[in-house]
C-alpha atoms as a PDB file:
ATOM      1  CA  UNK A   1       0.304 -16.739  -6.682  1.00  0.00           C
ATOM      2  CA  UNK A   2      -1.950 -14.024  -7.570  1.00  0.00           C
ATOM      3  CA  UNK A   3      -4.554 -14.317 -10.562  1.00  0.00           C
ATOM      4  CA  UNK A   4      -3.663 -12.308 -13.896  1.00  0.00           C
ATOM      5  CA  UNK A   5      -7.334 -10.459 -13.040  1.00  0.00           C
ATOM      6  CA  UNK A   6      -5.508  -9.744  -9.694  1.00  0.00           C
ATOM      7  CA  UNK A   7      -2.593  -8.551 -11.335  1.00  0.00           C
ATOM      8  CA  UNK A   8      -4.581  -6.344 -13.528  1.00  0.00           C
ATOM      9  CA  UNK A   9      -6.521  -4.754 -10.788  1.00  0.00           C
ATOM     10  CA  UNK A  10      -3.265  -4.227  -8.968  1.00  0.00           C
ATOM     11  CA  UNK A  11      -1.006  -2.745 -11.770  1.00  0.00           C
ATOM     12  CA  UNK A  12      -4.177  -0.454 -12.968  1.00  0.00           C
ATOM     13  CA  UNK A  13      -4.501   0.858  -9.245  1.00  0.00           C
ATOM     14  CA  UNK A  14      -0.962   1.143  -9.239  1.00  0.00           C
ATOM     15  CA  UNK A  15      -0.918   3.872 -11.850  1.00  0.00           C
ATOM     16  CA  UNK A  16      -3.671   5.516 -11.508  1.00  0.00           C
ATOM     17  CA  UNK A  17      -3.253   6.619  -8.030  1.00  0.00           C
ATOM     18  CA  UNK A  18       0.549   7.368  -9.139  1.00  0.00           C
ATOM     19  CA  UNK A  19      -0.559   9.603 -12.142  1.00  0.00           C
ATOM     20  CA  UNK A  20      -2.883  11.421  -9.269  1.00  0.00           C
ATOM     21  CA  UNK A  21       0.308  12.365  -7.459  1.00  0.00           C
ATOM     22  CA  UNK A  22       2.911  12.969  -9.818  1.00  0.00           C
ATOM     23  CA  UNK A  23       1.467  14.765 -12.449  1.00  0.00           C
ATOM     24  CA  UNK A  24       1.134  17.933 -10.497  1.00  0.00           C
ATOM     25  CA  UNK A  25       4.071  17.375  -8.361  1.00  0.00           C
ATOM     26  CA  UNK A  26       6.335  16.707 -11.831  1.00  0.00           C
ATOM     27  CA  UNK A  27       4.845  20.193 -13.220  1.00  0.00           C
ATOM     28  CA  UNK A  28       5.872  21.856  -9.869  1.00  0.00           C
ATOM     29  CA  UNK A  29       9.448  20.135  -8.933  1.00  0.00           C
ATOM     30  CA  UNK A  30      10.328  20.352 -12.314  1.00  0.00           C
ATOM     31  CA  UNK A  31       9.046  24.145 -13.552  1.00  0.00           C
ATOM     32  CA  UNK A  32       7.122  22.575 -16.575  1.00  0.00           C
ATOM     33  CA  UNK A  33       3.453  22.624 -17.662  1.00  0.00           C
ATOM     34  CA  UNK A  34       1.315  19.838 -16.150  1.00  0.00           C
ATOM     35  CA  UNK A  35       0.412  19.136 -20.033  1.00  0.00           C
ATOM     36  CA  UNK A  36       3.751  17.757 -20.858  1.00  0.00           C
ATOM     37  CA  UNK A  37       4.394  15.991 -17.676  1.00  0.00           C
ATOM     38  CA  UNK A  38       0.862  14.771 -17.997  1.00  0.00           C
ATOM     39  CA  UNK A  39       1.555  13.555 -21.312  1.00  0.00           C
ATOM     40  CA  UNK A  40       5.294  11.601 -19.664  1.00  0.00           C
ATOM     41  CA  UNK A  41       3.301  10.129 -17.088  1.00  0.00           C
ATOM     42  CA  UNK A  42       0.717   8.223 -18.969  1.00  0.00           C
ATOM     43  CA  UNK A  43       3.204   7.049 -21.829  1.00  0.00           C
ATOM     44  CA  UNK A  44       5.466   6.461 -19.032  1.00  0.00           C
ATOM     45  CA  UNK A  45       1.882   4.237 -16.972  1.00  0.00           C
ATOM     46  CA  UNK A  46       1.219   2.520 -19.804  1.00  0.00           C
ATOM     47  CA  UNK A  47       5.218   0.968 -20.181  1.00  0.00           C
ATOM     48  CA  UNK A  48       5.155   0.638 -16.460  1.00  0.00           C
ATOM     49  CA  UNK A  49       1.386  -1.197 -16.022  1.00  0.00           C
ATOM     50  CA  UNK A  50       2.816  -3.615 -19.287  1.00  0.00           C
ATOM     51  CA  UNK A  51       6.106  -4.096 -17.458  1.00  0.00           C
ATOM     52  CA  UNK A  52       4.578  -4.318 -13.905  1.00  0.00           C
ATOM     53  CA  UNK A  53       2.196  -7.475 -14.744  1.00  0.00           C
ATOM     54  CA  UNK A  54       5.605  -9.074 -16.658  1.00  0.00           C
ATOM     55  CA  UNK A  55       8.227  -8.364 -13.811  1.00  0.00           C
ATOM     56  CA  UNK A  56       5.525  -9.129 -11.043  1.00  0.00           C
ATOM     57  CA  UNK A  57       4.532 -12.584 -12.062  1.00  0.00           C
ATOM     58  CA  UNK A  58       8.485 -13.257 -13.075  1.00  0.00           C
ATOM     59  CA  UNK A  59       9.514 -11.833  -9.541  1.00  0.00           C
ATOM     60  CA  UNK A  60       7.354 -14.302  -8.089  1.00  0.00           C
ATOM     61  CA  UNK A  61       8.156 -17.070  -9.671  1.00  0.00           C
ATOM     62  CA  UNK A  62      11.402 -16.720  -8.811  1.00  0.00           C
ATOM     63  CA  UNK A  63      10.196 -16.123  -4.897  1.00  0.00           C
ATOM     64  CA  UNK A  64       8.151 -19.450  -5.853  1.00  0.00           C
ATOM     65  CA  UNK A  65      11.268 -21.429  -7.083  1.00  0.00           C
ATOM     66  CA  UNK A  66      13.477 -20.218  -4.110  1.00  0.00           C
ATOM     67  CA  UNK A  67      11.296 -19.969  -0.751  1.00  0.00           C
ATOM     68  CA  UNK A  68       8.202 -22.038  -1.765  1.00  0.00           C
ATOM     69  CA  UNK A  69       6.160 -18.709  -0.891  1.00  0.00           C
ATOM     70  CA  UNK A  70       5.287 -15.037  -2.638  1.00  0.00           C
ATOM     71  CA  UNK A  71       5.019 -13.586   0.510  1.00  0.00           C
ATOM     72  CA  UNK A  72       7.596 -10.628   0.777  1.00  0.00           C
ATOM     73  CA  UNK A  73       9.374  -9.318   3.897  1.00  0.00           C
ATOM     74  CA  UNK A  74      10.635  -5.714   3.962  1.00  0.00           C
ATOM     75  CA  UNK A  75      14.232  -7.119   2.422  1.00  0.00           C
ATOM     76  CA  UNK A  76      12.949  -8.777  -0.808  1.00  0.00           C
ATOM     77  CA  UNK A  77       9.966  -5.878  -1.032  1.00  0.00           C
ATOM     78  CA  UNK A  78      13.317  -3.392  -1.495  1.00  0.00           C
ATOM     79  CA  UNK A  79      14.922  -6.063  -4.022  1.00  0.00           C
ATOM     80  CA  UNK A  80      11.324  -5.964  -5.708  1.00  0.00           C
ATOM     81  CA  UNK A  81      10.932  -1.797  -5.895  1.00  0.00           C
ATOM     82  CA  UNK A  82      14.995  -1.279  -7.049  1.00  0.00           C
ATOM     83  CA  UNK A  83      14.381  -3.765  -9.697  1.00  0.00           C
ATOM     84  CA  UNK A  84      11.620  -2.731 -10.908  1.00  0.00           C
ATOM     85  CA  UNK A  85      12.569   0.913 -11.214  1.00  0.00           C
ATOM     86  CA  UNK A  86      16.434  -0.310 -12.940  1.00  0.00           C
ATOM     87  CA  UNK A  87      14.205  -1.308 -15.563  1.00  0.00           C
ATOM     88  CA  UNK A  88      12.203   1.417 -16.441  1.00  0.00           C
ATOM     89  CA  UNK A  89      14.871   3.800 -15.732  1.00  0.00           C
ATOM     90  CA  UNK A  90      16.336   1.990 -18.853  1.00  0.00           C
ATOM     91  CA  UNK A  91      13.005   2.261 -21.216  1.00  0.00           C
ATOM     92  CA  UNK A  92      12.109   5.734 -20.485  1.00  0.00           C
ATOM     93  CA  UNK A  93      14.597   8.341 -20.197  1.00  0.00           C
ATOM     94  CA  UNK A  94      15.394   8.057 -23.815  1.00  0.00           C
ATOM     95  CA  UNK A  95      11.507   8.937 -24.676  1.00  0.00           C
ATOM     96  CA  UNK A  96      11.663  11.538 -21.831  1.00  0.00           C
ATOM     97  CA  UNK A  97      14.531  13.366 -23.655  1.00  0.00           C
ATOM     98  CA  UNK A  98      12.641  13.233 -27.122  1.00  0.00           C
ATOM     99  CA  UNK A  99       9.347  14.314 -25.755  1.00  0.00           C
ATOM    100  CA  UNK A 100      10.500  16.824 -23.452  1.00  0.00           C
ATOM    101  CA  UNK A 101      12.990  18.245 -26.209  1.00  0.00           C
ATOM    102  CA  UNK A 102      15.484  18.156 -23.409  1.00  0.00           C
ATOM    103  CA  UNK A 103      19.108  16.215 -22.802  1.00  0.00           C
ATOM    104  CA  UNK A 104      19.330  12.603 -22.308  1.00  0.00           C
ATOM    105  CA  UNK A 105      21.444  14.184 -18.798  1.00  0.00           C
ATOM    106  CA  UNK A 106      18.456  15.920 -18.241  1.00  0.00           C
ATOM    107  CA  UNK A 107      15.943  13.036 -18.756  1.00  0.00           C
ATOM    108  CA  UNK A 108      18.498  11.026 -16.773  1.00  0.00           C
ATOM    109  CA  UNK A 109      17.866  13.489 -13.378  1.00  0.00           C
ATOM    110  CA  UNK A 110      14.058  14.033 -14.439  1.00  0.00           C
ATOM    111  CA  UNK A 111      13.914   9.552 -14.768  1.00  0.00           C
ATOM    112  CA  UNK A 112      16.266   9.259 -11.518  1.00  0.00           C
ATOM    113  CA  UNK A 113      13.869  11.602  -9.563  1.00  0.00           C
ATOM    114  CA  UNK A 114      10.641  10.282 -10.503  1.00  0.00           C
ATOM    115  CA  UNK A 115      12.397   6.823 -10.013  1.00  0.00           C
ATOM    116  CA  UNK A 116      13.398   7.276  -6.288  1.00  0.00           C
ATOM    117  CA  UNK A 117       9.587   8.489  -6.069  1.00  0.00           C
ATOM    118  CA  UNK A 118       8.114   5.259  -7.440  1.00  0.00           C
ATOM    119  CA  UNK A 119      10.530   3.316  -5.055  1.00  0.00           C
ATOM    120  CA  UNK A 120       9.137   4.914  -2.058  1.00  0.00           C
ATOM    121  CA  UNK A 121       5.568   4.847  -3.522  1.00  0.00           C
ATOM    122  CA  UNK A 122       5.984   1.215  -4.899  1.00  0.00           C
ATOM    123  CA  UNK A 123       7.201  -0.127  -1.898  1.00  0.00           C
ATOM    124  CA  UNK A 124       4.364   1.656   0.141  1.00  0.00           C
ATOM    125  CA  UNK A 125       1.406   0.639  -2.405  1.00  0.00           C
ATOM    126  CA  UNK A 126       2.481  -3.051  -2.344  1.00  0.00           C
ATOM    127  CA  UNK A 127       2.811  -3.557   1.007  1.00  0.00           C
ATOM    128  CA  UNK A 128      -0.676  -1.845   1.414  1.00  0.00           C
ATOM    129  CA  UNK A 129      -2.204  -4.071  -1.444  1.00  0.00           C
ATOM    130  CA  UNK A 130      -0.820  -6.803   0.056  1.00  0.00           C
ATOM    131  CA  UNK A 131      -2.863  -6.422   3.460  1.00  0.00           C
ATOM    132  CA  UNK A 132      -5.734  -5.618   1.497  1.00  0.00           C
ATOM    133  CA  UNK A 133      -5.886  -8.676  -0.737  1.00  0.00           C
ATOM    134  CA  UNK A 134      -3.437 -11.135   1.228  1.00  0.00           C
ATOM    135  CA  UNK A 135      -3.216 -14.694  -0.877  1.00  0.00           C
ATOM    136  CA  UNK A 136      -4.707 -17.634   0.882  1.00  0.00           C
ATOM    137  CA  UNK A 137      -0.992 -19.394   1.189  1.00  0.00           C
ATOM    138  CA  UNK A 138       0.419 -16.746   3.280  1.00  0.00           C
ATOM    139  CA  UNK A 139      -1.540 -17.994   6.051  1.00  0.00           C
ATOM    140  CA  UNK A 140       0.392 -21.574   5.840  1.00  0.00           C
ATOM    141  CA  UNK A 141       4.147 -20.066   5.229  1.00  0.00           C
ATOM    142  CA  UNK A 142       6.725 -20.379   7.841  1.00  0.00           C
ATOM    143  CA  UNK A 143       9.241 -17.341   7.079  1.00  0.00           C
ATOM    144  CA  UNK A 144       9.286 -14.334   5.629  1.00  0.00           C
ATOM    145  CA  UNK A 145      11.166 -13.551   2.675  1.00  0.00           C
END
């Protein structure tokens, strides 16, 4: 399993490459100033680095407990991103509706969108970080889950 420094340097890149992309695509898709989304996205990084180092290391565990390995195959990497996002989706449209002084349906489409955008993203930076900084046991494990 990965090292809670690992962790750190993985949720960290995590969101700060993600705040280089969405900031300014937020402010354009969604006809707002880059201020305010700005100000979304890094409340909304800071929840999601906190939550990504607890759902990580409790995601693996579980992989731990059931298949003996961390390693993830494409099924269990699209497991990994939905969850992940079902939980956030939950914490932040509420402070996306306050913030933005808009409707919780609003923050709803505005949290779905940049959602299915962190799914795609998320399932593209993990795979990546995992060829970057494979773990040692990966070499030894039999299947992919």
């Amino acid at each position: 399993m990965r090292s809670p420094l690992d962790r750190l340097r993985h949720a960290l890149s995590f969101e700060i490459i993600a705040l280089i992309l969405v900031v300014p695509l937020g402010a354009l898709v969604f006809h707002m100033p880059m201020q305010d989304i700005g100000v979304v996205s890094v409340a909304s990084a800071i929840l999601a680095a906190l939550w990504n180092m607890v759902y990580n290391y409790a995601f693996d565990r579980g992989m731990q407990g059931l298949y003996g390995s961390t390693e993830k195959a494409l099924p269990s990497r699209i497991v990994h991103a939905v969850l992940f996002e079902l939980g956030l989706l939950v914490v932040l449209m509420p402070f996306i509706a306050w913030y933005l002084g808009i409707s919780l349906w609003h923050a709803l489409l505005m949290d779905v969108s940049f959602a299915l955008f962190y799914m795609v993203y998320a399932l593209g930076f993990n795979w990546a970080y995992d060829a970057i900084f494979p773990l040692p046991e990966w070499k030894n494990a039999d299947s992919r889950h």
